[in-house]
Structure formats: structure tokens, C-alpha cells
PDB file of N, CA and C in Angstrom:
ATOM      1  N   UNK A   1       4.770  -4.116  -3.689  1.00  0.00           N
ATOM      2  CA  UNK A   1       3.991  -5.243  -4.174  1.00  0.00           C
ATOM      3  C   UNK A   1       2.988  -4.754  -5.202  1.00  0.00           C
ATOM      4  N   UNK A   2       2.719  -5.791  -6.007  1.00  0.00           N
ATOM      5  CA  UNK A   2       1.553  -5.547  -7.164  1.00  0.00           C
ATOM      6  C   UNK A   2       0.480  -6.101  -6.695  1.00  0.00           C
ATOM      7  N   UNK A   3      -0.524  -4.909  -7.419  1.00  0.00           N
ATOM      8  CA  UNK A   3      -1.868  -5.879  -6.916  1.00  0.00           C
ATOM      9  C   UNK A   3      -2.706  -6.577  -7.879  1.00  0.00           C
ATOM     10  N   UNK A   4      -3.503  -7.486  -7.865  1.00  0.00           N
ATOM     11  CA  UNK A   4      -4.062  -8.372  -8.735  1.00  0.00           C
ATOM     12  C   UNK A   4      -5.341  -8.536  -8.842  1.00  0.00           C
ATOM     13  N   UNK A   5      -6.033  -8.914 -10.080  1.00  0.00           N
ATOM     14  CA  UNK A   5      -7.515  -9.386  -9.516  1.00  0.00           C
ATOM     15  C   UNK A   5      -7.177 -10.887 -10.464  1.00  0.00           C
ATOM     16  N   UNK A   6      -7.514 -12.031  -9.910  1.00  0.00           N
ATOM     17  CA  UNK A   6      -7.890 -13.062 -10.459  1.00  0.00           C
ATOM     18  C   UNK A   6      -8.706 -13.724 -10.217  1.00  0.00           C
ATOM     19  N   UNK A   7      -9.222 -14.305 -11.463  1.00  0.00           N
ATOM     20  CA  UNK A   7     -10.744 -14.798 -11.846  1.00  0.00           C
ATOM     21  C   UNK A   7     -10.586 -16.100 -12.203  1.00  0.00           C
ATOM     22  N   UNK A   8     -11.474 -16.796 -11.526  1.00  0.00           N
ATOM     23  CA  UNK A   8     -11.035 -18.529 -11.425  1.00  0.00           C
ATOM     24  C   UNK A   8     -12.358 -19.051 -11.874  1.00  0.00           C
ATOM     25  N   UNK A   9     -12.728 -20.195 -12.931  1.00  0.00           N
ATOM     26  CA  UNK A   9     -13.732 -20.688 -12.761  1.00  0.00           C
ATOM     27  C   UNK A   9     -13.811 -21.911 -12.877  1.00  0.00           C
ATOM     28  N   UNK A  10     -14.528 -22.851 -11.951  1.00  0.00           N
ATOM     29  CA  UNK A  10     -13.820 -23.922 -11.731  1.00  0.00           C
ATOM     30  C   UNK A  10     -14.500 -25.364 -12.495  1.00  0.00           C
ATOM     31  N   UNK A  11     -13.877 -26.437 -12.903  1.00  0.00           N
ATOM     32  CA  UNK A  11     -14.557 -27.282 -13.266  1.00  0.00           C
ATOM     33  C   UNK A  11     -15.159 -28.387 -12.686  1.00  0.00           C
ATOM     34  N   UNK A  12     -16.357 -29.118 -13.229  1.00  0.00           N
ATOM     35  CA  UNK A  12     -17.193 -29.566 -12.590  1.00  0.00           C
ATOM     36  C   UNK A  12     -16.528 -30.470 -11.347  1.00  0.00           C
ATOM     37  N   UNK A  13     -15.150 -31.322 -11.649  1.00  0.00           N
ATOM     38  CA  UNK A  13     -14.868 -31.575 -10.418  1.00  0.00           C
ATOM     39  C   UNK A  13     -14.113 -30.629  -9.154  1.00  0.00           C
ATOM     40  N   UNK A  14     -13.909 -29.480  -9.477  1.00  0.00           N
ATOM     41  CA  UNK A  14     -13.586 -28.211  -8.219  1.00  0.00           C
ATOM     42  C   UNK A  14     -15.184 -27.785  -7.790  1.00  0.00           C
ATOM     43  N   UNK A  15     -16.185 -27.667  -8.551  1.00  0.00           N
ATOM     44  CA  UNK A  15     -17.269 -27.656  -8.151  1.00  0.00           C
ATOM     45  C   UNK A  15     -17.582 -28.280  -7.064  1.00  0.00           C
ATOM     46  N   UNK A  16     -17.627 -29.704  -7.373  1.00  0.00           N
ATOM     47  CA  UNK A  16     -17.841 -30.843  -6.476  1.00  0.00           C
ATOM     48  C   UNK A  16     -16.586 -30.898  -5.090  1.00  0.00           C
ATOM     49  N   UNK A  17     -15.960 -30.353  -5.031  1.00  0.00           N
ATOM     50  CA  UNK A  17     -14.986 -30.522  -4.453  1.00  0.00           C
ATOM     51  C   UNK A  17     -15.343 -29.233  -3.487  1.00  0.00           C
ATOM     52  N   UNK A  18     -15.637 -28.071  -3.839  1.00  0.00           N
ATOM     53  CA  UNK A  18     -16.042 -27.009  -2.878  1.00  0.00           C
ATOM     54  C   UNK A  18     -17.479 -27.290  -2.041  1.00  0.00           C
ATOM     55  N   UNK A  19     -18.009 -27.943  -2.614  1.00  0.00           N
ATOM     56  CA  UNK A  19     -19.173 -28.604  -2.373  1.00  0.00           C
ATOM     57  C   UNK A  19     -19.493 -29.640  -1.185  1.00  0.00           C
ATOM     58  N   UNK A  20     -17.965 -30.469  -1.893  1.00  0.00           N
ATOM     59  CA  UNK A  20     -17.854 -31.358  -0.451  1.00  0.00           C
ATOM     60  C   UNK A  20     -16.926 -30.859   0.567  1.00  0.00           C
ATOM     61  N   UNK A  21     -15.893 -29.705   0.434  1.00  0.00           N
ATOM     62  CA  UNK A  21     -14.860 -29.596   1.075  1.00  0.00           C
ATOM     63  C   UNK A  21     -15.955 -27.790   2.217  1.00  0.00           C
ATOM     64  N   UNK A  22     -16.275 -27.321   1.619  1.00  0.00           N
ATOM     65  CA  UNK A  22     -17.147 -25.812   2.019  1.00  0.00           C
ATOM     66  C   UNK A  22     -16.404 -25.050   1.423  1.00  0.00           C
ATOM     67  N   UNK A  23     -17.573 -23.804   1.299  1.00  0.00           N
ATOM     68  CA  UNK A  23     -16.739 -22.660   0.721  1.00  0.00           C
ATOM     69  C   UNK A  23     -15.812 -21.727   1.910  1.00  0.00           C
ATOM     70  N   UNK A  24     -15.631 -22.222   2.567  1.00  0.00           N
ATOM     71  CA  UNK A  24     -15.001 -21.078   3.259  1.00  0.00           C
ATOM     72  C   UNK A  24     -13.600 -22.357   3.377  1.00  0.00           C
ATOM     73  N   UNK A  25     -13.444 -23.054   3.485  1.00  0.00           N
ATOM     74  CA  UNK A  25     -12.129 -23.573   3.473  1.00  0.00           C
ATOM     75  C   UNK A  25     -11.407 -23.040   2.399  1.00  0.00           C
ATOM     76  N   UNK A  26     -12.271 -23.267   0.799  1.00  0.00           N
ATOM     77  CA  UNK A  26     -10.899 -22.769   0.185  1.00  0.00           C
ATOM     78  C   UNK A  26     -10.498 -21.241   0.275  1.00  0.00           C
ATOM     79  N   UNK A  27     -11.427 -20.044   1.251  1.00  0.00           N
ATOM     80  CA  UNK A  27     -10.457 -18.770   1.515  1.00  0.00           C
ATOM     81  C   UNK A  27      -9.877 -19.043   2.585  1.00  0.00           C
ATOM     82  N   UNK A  28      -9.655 -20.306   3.220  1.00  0.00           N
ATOM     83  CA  UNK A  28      -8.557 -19.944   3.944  1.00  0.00           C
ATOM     84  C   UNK A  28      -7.223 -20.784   2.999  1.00  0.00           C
ATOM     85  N   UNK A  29      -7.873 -21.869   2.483  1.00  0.00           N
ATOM     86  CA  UNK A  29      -6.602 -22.554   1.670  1.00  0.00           C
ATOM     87  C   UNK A  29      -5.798 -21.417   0.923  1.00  0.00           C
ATOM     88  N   UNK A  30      -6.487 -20.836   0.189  1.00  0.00           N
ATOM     89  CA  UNK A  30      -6.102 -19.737  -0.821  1.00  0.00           C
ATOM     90  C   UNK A  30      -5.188 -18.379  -0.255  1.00  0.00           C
ATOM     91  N   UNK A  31      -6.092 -18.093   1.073  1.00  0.00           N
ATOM     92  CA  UNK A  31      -5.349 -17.045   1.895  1.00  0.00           C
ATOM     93  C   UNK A  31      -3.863 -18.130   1.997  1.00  0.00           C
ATOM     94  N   UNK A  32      -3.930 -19.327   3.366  1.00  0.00           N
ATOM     95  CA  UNK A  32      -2.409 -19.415   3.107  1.00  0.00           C
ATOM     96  C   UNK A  32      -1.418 -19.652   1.425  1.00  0.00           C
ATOM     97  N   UNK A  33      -2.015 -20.216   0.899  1.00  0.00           N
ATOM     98  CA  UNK A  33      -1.284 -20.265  -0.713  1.00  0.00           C
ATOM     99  C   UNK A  33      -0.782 -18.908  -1.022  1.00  0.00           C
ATOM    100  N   UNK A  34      -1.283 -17.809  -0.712  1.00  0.00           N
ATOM    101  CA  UNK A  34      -1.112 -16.323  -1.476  1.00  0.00           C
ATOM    102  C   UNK A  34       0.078 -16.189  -0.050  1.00  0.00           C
ATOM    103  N   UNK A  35      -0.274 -16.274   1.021  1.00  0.00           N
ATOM    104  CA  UNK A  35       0.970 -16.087   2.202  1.00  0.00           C
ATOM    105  C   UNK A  35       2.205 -16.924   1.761  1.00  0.00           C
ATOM    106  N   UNK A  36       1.584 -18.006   1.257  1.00  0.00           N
ATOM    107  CA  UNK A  36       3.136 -18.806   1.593  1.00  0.00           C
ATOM    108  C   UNK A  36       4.231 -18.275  -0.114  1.00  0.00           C
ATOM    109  N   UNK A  37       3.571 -17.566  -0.613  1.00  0.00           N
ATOM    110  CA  UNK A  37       4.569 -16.805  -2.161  1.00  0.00           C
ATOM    111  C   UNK A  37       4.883 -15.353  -1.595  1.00  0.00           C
ATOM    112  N   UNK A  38       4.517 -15.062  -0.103  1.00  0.00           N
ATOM    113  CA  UNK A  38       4.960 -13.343   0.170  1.00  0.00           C
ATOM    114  C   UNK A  38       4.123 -12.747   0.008  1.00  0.00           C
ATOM    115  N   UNK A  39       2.825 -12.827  -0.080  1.00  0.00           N
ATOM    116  CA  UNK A  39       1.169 -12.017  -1.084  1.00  0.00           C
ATOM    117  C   UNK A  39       0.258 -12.141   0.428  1.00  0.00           C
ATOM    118  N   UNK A  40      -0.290 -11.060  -0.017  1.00  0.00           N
ATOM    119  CA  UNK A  40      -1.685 -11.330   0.990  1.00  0.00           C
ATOM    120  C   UNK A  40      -2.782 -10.933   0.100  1.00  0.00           C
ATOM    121  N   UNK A  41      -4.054 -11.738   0.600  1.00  0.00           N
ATOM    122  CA  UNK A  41      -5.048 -11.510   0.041  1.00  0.00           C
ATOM    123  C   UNK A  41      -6.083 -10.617   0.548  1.00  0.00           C
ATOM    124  N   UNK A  42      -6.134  -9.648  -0.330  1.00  0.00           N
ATOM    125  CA  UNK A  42      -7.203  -8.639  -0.342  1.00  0.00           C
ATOM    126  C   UNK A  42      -8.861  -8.905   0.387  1.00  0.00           C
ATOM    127  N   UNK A  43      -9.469  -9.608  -1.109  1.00  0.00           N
ATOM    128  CA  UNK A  43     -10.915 -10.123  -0.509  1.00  0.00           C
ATOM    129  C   UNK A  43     -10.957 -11.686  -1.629  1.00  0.00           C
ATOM    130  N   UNK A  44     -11.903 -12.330  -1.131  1.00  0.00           N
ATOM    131  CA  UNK A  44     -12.299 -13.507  -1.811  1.00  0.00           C
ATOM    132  C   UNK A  44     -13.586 -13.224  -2.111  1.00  0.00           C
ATOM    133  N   UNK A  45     -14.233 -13.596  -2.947  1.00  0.00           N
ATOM    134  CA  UNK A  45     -15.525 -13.672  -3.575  1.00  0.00           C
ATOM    135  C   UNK A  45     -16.350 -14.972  -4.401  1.00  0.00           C
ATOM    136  N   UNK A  46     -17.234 -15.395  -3.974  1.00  0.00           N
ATOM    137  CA  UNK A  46     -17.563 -16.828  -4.778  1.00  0.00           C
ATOM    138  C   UNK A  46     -18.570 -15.972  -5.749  1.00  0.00           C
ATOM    139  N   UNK A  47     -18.857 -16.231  -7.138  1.00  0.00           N
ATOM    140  CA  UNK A  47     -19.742 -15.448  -7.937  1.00  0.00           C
ATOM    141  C   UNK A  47     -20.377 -16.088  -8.869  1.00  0.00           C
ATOM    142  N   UNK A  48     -21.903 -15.457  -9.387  1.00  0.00           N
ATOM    143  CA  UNK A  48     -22.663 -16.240 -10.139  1.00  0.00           C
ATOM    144  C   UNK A  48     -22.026 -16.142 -11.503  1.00  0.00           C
ATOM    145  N   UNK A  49     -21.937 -16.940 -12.460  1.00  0.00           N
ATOM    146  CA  UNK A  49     -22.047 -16.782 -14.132  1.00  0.00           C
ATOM    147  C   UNK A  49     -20.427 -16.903 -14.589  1.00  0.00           C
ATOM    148  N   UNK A  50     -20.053 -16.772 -15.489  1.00  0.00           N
ATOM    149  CA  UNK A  50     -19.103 -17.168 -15.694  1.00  0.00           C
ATOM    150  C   UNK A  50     -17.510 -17.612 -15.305  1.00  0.00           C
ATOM    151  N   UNK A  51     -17.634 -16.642 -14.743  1.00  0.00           N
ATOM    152  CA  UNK A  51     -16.350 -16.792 -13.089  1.00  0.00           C
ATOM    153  C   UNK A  51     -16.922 -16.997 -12.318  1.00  0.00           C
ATOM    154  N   UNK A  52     -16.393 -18.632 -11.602  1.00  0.00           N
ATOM    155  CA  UNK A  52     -16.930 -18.687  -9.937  1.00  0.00           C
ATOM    156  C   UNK A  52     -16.444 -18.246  -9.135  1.00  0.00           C
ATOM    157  N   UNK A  53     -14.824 -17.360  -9.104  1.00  0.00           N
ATOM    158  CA  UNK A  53     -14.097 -16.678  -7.979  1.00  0.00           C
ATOM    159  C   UNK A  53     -13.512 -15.637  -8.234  1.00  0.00           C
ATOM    160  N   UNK A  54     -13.411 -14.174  -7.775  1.00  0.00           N
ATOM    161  CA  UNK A  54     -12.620 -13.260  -7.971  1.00  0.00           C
ATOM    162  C   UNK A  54     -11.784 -13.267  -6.687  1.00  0.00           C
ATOM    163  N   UNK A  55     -10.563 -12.599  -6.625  1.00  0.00           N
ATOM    164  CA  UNK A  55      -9.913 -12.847  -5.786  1.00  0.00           C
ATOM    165  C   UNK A  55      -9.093 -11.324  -6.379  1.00  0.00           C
ATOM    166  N   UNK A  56      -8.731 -11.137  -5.154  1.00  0.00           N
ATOM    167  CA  UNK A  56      -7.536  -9.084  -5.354  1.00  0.00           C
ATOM    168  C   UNK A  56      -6.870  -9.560  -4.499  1.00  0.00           C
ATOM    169  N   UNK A  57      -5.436 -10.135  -4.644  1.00  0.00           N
ATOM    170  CA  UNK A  57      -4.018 -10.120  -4.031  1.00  0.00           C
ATOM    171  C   UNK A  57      -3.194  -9.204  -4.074  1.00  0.00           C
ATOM    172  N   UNK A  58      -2.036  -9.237  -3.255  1.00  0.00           N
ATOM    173  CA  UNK A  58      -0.698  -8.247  -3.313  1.00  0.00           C
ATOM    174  C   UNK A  58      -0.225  -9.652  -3.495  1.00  0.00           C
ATOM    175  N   UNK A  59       0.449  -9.118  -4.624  1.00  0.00           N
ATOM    176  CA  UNK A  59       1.567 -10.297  -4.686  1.00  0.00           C
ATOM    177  C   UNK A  59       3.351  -9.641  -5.250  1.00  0.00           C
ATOM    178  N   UNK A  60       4.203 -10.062  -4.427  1.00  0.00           N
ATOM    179  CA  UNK A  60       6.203  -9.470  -4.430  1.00  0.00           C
ATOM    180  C   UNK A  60       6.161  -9.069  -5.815  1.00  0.00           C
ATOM    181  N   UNK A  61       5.541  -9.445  -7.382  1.00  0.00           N
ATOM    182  CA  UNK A  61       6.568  -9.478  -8.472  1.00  0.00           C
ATOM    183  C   UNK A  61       5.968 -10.019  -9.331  1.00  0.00           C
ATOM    184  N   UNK A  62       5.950  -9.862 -10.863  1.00  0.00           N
ATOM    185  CA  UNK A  62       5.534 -10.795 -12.290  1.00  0.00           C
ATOM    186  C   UNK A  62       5.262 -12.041 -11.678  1.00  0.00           C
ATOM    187  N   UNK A  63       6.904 -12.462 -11.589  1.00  0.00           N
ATOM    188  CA  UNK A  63       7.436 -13.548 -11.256  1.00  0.00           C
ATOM    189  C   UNK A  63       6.387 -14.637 -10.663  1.00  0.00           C
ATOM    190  N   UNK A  64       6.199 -13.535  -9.484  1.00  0.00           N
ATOM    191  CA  UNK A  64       5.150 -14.566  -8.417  1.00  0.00           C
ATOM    192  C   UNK A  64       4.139 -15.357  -9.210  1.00  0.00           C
ATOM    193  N   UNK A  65       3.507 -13.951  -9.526  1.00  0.00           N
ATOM    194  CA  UNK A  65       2.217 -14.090 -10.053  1.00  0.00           C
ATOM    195  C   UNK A  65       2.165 -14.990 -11.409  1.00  0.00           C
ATOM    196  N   UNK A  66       3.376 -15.060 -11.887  1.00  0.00           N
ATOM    197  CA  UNK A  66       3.375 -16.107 -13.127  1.00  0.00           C
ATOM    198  C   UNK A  66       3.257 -17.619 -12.441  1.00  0.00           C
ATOM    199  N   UNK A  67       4.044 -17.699 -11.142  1.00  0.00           N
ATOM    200  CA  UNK A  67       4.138 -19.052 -11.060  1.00  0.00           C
ATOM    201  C   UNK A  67       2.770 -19.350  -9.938  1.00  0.00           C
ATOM    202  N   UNK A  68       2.090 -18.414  -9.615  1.00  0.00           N
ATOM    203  CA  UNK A  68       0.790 -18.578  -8.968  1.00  0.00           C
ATOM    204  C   UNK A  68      -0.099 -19.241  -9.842  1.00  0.00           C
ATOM    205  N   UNK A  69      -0.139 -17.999 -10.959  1.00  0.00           N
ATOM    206  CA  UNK A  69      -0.777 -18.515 -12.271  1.00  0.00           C
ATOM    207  C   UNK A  69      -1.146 -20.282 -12.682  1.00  0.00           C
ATOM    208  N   UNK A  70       0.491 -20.382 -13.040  1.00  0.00           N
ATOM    209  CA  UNK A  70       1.180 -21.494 -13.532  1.00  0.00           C
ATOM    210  C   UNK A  70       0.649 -23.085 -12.336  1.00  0.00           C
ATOM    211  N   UNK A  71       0.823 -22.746 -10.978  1.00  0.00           N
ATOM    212  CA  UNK A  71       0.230 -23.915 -10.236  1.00  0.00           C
ATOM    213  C   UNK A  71      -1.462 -23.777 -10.154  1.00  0.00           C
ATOM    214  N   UNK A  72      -2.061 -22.745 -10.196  1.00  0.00           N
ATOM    215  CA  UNK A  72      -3.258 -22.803  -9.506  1.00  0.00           C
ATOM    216  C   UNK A  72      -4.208 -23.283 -10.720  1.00  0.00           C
ATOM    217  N   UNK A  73      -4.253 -22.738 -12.332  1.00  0.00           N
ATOM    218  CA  UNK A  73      -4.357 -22.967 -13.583  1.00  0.00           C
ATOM    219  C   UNK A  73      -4.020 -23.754 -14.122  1.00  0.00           C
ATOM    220  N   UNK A  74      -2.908 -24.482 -13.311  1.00  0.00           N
ATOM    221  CA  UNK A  74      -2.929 -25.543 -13.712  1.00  0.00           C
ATOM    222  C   UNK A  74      -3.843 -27.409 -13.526  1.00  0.00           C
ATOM    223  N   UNK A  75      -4.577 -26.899 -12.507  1.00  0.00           N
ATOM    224  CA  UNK A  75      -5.124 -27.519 -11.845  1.00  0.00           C
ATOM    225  C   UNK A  75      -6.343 -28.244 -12.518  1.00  0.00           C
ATOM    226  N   UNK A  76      -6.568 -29.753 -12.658  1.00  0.00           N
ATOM    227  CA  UNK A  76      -8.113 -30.169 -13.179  1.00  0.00           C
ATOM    228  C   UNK A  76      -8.992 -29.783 -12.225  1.00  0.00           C
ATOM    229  N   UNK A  77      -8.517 -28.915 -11.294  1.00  0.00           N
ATOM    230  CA  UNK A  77     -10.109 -28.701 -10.602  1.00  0.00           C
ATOM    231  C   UNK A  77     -10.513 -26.788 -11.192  1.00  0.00           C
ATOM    232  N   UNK A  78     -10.100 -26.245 -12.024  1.00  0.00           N
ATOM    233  CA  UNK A  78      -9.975 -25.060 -12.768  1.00  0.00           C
ATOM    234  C   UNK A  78      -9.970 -25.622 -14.248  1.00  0.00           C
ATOM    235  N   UNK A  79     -11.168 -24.339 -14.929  1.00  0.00           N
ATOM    236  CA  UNK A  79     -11.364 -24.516 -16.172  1.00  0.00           C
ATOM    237  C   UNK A  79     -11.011 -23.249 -16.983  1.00  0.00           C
ATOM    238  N   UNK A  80     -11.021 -22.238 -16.067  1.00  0.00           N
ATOM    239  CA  UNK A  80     -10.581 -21.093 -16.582  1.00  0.00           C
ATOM    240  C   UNK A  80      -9.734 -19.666 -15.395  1.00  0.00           C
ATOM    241  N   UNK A  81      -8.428 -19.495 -15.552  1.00  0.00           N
ATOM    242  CA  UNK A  81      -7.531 -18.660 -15.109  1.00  0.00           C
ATOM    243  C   UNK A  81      -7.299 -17.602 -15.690  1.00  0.00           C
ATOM    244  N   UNK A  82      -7.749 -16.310 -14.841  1.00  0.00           N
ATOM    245  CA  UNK A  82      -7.191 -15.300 -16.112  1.00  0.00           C
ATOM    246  C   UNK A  82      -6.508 -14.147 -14.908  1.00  0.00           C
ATOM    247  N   UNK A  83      -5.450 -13.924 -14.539  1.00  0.00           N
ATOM    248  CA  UNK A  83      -4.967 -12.407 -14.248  1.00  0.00           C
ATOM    249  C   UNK A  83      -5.088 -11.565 -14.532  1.00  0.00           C
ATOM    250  N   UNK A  84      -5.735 -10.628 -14.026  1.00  0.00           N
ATOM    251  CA  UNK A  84      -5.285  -9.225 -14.422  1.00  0.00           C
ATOM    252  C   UNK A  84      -4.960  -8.195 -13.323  1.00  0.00           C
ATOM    253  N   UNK A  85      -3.772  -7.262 -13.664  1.00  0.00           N
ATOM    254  CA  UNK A  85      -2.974  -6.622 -13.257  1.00  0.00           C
ATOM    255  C   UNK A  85      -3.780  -5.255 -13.065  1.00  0.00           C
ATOM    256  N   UNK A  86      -3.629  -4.885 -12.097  1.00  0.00           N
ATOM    257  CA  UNK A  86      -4.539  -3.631 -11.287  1.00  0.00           C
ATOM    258  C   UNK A  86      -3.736  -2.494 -11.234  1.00  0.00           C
ATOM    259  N   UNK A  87      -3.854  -1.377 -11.567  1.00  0.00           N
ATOM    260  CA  UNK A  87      -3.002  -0.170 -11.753  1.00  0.00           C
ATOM    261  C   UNK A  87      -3.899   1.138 -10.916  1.00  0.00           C
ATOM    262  N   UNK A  88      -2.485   1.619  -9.883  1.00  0.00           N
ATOM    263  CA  UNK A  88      -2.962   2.473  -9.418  1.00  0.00           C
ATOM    264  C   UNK A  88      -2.823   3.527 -10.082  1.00  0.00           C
ATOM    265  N   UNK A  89      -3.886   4.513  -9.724  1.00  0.00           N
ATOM    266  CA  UNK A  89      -4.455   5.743 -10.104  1.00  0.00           C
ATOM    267  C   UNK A  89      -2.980   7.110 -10.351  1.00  0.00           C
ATOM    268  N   UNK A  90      -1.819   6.796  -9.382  1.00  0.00           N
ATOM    269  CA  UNK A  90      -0.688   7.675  -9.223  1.00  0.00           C
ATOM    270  C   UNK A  90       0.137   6.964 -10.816  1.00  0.00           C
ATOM    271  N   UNK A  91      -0.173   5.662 -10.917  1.00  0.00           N
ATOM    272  CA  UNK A  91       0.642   5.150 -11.905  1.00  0.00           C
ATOM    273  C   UNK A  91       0.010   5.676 -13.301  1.00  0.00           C
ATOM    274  N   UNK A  92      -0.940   5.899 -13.213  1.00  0.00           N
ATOM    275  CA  UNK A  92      -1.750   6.500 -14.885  1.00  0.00           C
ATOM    276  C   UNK A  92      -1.119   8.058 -14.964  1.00  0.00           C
ATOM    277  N   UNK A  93      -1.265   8.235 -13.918  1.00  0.00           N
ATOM    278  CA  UNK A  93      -0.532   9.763 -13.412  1.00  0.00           C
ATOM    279  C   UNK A  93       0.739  10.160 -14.294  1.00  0.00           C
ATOM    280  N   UNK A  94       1.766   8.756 -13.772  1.00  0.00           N
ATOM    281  CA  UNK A  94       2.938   9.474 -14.340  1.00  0.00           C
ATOM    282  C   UNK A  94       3.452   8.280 -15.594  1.00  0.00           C
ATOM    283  N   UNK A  95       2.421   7.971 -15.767  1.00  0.00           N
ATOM    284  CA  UNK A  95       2.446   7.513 -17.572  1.00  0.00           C
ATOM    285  C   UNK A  95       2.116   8.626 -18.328  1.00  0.00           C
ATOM    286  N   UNK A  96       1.101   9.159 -18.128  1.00  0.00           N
ATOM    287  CA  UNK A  96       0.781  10.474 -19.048  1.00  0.00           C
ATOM    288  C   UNK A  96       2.103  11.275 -18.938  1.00  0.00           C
ATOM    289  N   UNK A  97       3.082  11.676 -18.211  1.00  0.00           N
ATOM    290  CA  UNK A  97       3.806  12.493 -18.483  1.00  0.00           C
ATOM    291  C   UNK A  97       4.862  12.248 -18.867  1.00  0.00           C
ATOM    292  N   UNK A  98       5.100  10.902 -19.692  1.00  0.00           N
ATOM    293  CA  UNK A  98       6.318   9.843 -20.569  1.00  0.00           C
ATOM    294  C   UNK A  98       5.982  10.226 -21.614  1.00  0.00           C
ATOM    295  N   UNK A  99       7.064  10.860 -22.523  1.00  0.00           N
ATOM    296  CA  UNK A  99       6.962  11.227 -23.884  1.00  0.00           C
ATOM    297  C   UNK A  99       7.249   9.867 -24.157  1.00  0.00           C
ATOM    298  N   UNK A 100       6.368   9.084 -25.279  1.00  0.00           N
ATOM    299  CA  UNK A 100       7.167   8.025 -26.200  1.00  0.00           C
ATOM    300  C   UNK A 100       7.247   8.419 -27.578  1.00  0.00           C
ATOM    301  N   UNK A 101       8.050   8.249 -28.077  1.00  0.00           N
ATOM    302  CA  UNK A 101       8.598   8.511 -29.713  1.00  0.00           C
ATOM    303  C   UNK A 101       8.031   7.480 -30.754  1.00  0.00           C
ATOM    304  N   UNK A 102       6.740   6.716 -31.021  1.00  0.00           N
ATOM    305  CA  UNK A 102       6.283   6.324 -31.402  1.00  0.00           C
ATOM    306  C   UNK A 102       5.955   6.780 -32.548  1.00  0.00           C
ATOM    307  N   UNK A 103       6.047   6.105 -33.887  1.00  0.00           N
ATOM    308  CA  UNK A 103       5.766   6.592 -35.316  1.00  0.00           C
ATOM    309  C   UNK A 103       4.922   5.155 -35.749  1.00  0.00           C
ATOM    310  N   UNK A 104       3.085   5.600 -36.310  1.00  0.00           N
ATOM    311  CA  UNK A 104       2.995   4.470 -36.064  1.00  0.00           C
ATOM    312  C   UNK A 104       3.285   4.051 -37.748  1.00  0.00           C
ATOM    313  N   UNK A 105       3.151   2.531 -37.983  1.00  0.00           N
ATOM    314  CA  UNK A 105       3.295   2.593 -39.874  1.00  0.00           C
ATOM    315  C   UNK A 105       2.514   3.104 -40.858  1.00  0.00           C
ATOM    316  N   UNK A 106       3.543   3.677 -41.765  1.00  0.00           N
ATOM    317  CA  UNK A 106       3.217   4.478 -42.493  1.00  0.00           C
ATOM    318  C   UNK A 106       2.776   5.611 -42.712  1.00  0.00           C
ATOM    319  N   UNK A 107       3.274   6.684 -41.042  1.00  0.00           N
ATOM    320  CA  UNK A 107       2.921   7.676 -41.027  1.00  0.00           C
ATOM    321  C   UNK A 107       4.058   8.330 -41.318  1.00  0.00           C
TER     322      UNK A 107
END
């Protein structure tokens, strides 16, 4: 599995909606949502300033995570979705030792 960090920030009606619904419902909504694609969730975080949520999943595949993306971002209660893809420390490892044949232009 891959792991993830995504950063959610929500609009004024998800605001209102965590507001009336509590914050701890949506880590459990969110925990089952990330279970029910094969993923478990790491940690949840509610946060001040520009992102109201970080979130670190395992999630099976691209795939998943595209169509996680794709429903959760898609949402009028979200104003801003952004993924990013978390790389372990063994994986920088054995990138450095991939020759690529790269010529860049005009060299």
C-alpha cells in the first residue's frame, strides 16, 4: 500500500456542517470511507489556516487514491483537495542508484 497525506479545506457550508454534525464524527465517517476503498487511516487532524484537515492514509493503489480524490473533492462541502504522495526513506534509497540517460536540451 501507498501512503498519503491529504489536505482538505472545507467550505463555508462543510464548515457549518462539522459544526452541526461534531468534529469527531467526521474521523470516524472518514476512517470508514478510507476502510471501505481497502485504506486505513493513519491520523486525522483538524488545523488552523489554510487547510482545515490533514489526514495520512494507506491506500491499495493510484487508482484508489484518484477515485478518493475524485468523490471526496468533489464535494460542495470542500473548497480545496490536494494529495500528496509520501515516499519512504528505502525508496529515495534505491532511486539514487537508477542510472537515467537523460540529455537535457541543448546540451
Amino acid at each position: 500500500m501507498a501512503k498519503y497525506l491529504i489536505k482538505v479545506s472545507y467550505s463555508a457550508k462543510g464548515i457549518k456542517g462539522v459544526m452541526a454534525e461534531g468534529a469527531t464524527s467526521r474521523v470516524d465517517t472518514i476512517r470508514a470511507l478510507v476502510a471501505s476503498v481497502g485504506g486505513t487511516m493513519e491520523s486525522f487532524h483538524f488545523a488552523f489556516g489554510g487547510t482545515d484537515v490533514y489526514l495520512i492514509v494507506d491506500l491499495p493503489d493510484t487508482a484508489t487514491a484518484l477515485a478518493f480524490a475524485a468523490v471526496v473533492g468533489s464535494s460542495d462541502s470542500i473548497s480545496a483537495y490536494e494529495t500528496v504522495v509520501l515516499v519512504d526513506p528505502a525508496d529515495i534509497d534505491a532511486a539514487a542508484s537508477i542510472s537515467v540517460g537523460y540529455r537535457p536540451p541543448g546540451a
